[in-house]
C-alpha atoms as a PDB file:
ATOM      1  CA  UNK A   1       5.193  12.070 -15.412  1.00  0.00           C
ATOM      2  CA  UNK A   2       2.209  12.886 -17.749  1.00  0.00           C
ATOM      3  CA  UNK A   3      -1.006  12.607 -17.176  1.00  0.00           C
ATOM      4  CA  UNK A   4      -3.363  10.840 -19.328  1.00  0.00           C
ATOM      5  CA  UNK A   5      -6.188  13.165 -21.659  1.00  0.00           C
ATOM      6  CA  UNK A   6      -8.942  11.637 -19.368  1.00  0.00           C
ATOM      7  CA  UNK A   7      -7.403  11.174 -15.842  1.00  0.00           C
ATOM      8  CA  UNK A   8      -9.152  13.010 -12.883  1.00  0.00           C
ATOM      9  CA  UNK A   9      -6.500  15.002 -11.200  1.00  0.00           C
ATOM     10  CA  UNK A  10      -7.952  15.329  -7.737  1.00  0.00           C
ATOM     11  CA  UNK A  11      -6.631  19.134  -5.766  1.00  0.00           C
ATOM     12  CA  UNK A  12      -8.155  20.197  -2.412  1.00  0.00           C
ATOM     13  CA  UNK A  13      -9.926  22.515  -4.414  1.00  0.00           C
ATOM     14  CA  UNK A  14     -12.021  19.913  -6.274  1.00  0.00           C
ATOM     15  CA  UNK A  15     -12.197  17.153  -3.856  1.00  0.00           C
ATOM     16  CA  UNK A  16     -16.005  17.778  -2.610  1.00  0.00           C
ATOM     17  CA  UNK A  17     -16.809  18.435  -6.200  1.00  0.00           C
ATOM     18  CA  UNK A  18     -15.230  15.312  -7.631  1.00  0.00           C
ATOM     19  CA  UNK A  19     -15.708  12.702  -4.823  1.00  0.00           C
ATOM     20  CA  UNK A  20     -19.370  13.192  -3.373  1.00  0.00           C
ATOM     21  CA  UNK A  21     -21.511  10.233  -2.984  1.00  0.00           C
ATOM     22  CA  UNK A  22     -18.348   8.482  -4.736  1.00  0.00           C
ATOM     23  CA  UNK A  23     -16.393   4.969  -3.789  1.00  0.00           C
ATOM     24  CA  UNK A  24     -13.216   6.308  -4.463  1.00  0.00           C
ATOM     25  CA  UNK A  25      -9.776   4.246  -5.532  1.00  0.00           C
ATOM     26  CA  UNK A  26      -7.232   7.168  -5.613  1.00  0.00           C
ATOM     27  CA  UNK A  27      -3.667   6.732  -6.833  1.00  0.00           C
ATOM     28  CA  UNK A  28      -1.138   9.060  -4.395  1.00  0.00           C
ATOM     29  CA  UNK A  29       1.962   9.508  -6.812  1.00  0.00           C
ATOM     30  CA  UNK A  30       5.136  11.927  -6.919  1.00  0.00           C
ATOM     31  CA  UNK A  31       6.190  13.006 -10.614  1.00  0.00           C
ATOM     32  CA  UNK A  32       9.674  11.487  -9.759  1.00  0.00           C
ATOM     33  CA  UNK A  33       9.001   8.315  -8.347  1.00  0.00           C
ATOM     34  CA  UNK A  34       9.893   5.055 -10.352  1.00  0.00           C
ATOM     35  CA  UNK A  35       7.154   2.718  -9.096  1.00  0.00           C
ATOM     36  CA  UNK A  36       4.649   5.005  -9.857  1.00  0.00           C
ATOM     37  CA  UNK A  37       5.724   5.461 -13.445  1.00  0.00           C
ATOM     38  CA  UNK A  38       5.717   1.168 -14.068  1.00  0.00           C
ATOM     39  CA  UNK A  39       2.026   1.567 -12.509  1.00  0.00           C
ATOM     40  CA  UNK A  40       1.200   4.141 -14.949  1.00  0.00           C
ATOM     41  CA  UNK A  41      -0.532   2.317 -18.089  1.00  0.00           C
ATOM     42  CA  UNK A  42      -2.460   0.087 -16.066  1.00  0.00           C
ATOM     43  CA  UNK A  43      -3.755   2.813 -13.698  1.00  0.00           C
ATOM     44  CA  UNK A  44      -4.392   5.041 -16.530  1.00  0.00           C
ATOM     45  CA  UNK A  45      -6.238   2.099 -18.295  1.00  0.00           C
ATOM     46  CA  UNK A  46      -8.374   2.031 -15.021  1.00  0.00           C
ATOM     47  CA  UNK A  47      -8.649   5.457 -14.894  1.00  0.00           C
ATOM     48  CA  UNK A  48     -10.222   5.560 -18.714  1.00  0.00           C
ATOM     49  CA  UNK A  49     -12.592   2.458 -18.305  1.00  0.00           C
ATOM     50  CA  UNK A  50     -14.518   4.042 -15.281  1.00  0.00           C
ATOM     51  CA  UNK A  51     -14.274   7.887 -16.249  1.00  0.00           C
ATOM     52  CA  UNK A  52     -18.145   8.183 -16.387  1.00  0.00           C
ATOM     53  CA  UNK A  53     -19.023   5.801 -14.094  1.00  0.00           C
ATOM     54  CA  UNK A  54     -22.020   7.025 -11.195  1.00  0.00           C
ATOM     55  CA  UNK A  55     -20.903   5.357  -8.158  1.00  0.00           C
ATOM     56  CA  UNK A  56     -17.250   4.983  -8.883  1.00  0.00           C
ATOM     57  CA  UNK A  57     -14.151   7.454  -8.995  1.00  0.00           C
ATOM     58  CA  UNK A  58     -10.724   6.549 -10.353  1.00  0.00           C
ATOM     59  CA  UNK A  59      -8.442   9.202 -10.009  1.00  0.00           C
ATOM     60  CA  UNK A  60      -4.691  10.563  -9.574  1.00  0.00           C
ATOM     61  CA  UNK A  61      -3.681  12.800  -6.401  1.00  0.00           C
ATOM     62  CA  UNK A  62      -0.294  14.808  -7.463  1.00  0.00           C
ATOM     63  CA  UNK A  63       1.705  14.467  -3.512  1.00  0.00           C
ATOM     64  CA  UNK A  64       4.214  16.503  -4.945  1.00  0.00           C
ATOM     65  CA  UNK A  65       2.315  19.781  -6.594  1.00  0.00           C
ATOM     66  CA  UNK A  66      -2.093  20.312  -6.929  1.00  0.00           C
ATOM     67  CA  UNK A  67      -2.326  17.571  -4.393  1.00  0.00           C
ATOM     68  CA  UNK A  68       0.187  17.697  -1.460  1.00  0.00           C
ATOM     69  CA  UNK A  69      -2.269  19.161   0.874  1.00  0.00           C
ATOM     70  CA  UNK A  70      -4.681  15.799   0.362  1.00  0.00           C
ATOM     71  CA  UNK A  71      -1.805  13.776   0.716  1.00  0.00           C
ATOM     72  CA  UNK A  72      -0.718  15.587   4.396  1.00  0.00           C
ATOM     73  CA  UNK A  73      -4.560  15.461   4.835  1.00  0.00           C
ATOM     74  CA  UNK A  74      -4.725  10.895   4.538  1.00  0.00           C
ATOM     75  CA  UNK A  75      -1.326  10.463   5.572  1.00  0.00           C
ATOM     76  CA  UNK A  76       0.480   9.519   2.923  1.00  0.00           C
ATOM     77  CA  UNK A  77       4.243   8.404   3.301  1.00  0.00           C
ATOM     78  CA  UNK A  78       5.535   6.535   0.653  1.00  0.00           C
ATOM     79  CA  UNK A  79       4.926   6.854  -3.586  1.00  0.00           C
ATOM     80  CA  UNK A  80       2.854   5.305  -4.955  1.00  0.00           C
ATOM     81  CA  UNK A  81       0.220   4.709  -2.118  1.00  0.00           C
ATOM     82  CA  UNK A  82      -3.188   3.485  -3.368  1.00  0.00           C
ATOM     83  CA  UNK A  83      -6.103   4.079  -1.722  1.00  0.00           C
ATOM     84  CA  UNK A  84     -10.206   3.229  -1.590  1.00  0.00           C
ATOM     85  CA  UNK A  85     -13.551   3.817  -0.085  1.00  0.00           C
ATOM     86  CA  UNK A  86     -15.405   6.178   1.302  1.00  0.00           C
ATOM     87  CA  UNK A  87     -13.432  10.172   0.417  1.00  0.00           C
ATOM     88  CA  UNK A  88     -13.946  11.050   4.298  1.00  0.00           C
ATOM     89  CA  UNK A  89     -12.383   7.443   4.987  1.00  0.00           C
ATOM     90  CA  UNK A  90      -9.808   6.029   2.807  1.00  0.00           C
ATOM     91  CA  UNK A  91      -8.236   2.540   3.365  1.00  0.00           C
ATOM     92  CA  UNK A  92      -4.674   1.047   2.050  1.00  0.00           C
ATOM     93  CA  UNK A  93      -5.542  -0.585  -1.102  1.00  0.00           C
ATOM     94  CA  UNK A  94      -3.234  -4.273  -0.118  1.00  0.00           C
ATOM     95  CA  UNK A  95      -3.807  -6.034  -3.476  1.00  0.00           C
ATOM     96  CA  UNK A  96      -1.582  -6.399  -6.779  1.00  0.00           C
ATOM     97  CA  UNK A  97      -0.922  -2.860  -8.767  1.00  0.00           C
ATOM     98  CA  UNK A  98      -1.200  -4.800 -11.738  1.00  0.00           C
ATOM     99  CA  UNK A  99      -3.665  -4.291 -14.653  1.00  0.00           C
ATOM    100  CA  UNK A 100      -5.718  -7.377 -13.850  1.00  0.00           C
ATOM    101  CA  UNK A 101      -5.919  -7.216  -9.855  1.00  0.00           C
ATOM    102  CA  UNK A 102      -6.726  -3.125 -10.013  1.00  0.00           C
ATOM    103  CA  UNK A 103      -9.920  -3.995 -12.309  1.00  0.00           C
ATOM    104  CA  UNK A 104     -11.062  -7.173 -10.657  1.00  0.00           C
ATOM    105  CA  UNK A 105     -10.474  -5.406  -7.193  1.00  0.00           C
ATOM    106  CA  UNK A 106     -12.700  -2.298  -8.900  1.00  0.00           C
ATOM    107  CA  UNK A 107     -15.309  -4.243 -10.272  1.00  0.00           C
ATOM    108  CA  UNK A 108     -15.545  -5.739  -6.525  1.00  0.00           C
ATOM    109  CA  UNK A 109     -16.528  -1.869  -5.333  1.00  0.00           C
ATOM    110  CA  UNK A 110     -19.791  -1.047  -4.404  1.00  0.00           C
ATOM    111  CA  UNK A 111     -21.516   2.502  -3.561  1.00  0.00           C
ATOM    112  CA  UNK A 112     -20.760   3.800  -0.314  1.00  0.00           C
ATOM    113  CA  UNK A 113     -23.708   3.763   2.611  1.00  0.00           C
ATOM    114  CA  UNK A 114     -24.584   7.801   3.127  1.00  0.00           C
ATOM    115  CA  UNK A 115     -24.636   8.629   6.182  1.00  0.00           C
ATOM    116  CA  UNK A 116     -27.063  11.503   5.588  1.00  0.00           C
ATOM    117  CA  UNK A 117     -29.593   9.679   3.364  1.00  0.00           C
ATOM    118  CA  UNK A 118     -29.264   6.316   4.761  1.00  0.00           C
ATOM    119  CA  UNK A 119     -28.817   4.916   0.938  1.00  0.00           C
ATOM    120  CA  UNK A 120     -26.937   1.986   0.129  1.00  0.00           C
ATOM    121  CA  UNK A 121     -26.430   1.523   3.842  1.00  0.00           C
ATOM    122  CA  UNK A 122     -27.281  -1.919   5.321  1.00  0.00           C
ATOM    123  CA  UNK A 123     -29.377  -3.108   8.435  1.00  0.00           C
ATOM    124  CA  UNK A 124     -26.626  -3.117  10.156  1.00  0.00           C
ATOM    125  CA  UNK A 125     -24.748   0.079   9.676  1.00  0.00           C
ATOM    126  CA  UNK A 126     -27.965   1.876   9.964  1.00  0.00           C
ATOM    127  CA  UNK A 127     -28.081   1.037  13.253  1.00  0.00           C
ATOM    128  CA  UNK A 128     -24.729   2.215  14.193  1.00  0.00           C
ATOM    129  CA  UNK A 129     -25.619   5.225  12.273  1.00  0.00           C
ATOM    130  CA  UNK A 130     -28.446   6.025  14.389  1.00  0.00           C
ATOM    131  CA  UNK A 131     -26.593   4.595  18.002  1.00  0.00           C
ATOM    132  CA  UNK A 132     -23.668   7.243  16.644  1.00  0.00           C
ATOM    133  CA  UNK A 133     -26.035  10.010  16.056  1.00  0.00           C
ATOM    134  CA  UNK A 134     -27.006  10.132  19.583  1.00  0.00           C
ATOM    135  CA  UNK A 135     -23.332  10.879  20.619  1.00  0.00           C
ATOM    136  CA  UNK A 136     -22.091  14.105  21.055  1.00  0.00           C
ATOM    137  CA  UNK A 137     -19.223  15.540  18.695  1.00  0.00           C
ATOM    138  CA  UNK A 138     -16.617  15.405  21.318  1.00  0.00           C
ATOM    139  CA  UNK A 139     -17.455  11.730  21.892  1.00  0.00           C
ATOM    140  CA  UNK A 140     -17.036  10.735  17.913  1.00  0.00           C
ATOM    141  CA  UNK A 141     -14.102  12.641  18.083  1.00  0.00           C
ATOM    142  CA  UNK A 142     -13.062  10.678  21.140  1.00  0.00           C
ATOM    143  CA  UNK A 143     -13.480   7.180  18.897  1.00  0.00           C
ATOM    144  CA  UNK A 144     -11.673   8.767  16.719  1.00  0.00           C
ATOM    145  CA  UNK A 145      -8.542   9.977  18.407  1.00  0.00           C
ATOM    146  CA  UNK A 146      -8.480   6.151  20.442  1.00  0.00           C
ATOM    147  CA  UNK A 147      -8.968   4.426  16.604  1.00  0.00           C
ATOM    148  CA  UNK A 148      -6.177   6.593  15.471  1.00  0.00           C
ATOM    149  CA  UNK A 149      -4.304   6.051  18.510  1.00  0.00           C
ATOM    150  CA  UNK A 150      -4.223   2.376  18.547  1.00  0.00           C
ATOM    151  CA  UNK A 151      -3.833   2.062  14.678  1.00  0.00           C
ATOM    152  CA  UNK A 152      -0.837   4.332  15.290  1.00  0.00           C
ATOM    153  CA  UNK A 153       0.060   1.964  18.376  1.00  0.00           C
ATOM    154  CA  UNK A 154       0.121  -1.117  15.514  1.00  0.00           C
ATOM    155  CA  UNK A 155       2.100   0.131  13.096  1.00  0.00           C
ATOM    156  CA  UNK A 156       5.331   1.331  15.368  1.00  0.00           C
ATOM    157  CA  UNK A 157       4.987  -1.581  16.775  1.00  0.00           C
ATOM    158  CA  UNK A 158       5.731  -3.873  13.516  1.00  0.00           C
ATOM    159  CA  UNK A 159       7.948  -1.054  12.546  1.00  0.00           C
ATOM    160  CA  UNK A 160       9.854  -1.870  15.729  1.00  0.00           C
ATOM    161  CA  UNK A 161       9.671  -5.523  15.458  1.00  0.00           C
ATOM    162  CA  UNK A 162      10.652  -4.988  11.759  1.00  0.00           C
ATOM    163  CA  UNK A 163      13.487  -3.259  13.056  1.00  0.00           C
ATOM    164  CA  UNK A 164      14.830  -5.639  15.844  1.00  0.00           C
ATOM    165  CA  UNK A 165      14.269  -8.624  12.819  1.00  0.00           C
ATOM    166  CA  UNK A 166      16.722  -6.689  10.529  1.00  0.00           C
ATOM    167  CA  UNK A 167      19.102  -6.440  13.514  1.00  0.00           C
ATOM    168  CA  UNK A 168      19.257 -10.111  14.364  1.00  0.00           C
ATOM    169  CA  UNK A 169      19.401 -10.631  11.003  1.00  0.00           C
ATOM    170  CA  UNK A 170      22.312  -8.531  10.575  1.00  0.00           C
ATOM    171  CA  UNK A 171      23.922 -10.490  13.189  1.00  0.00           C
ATOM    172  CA  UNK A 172      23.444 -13.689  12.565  1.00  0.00           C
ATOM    173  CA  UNK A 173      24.609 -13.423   8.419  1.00  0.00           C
ATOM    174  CA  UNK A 174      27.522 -11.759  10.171  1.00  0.00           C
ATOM    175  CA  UNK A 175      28.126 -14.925  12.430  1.00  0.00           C
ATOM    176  CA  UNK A 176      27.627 -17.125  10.000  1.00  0.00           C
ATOM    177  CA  UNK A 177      30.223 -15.425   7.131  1.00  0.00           C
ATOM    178  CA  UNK A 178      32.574 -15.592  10.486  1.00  0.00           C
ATOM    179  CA  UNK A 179      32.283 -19.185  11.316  1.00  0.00           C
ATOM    180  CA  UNK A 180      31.897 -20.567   7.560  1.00  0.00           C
ATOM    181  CA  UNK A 181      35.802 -18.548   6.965  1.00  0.00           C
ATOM    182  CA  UNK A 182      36.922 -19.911  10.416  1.00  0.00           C
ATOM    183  CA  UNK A 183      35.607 -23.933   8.991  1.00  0.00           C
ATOM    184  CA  UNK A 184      37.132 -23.031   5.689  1.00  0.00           C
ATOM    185  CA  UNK A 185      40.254 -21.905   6.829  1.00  0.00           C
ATOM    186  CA  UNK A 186      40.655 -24.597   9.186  1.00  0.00           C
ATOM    187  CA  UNK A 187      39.479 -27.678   7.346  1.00  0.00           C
ATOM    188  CA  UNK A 188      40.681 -26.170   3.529  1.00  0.00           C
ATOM    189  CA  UNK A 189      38.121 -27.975   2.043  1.00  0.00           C
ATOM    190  CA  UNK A 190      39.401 -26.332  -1.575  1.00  0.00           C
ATOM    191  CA  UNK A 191      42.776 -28.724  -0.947  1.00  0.00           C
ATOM    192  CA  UNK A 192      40.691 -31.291  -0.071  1.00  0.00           C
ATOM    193  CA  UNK A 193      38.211 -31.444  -3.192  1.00  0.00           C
ATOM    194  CA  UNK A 194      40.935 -30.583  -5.267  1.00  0.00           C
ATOM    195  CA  UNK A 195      43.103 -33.998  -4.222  1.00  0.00           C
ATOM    196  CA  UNK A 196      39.755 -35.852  -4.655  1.00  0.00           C
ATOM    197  CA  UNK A 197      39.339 -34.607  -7.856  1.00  0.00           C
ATOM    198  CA  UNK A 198      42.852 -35.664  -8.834  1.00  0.00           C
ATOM    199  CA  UNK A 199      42.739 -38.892  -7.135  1.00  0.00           C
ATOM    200  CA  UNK A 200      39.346 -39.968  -9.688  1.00  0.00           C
ATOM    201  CA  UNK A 201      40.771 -38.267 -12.452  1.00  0.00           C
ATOM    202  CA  UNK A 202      44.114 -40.838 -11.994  1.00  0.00           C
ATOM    203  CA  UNK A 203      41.681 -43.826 -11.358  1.00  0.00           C
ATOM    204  CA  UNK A 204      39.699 -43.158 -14.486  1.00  0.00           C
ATOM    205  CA  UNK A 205      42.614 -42.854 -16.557  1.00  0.00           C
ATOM    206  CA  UNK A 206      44.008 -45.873 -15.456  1.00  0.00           C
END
């Protein structure tokens, strides 16, 4: 998979450098994978339109060679994952990977509140910045560790429920191919269409 003349190729070695005081909207890609080759032009498109931009970073994060550490480092599972916001707190990018969606949903991004300067930061999150400030390390880490706990607590359980959907679906299509060959078999509704047919085709010619 090439990479375009002016795509940022983001390595754990020029993360700080690149991202700083950046809203980030990072593509996570393997060289191999399919998906992330169809996504290509219109990423790369992205990619070109906001390469000088202050506040905004679009960039490419190689999962399989520079960038597998970052990838470990924001859990990334699957190819291509797409991510945004803050560098020290990425979210799933949900929207369409098409050209359109990935610049309206880029044009939508504004500069991230600093936590150290207070700029770009709201009434509101100012005020949790200050409440947090007062906590210790261990208890931020605590919030942490329960967020990541309970997010983790989410997801397995719509993997599960996922799981137990394919399962009863897997049944009941199996039922239902059973019973439909049982009906057919016992009605022989092919016979019976077939003498219809025969019956109006003797009628009409008569």
């Amino acid at each position: 998979m090439s990479v375009a003349s002016n795509a940022v190729e983001l390595t754990p070695e020029n993360w700080d450098e690149m991202t700083t005081g950046k809203t980030v909207f990072l593509k996570f890609y393997a060289p191999w994978c399919g998906h992330c080759k169809k996504m290509k032009p219109a990423w790369d498109s992205l990619m070109s339109e906001y390469e000088s931009h202050e506040t905004i970073l679009v960039a490419d994060v190689d999962c399989i060679n520079s960038g597998k550490e970052l990838c470990t480092t924001h859990g990334v599972k699957g190819f291509p994952t797409v991510k945004w916001g803050a560098p020290s707190a990425l979210e799933d990018y949900k929207g369409g990977r098409d050209a359109s969606s990935l610049q309206k949903f880029t044009s939508d991004l504004g500069p991230q509140c600093d936590v150290d300067t207070l700029k770009n930061c709201s009434e509101e999150q100012t005020q949790l910045i200050k409440e947090l400030k007062e906590n210790t390390e261990e208890k931020l880490a605590e919030k942490i560790s329960a967020y990541n706990t309970e997010k983790d607590t989410i997801e397995n359980t719509f993997k599960e429920q996922v799981a137990t959907l394919q399962s009863t679906y897997t049944q009941l299509s199996e039922a239902k191919d059973i019973e439909l060959e049982l009906l057919n078999n016992m009605v022989n509704i092919g016979i019976i269409q077939s003498v219809l047919d025969h019956k109006l085709s003797a009628t009409t010619e008569l």
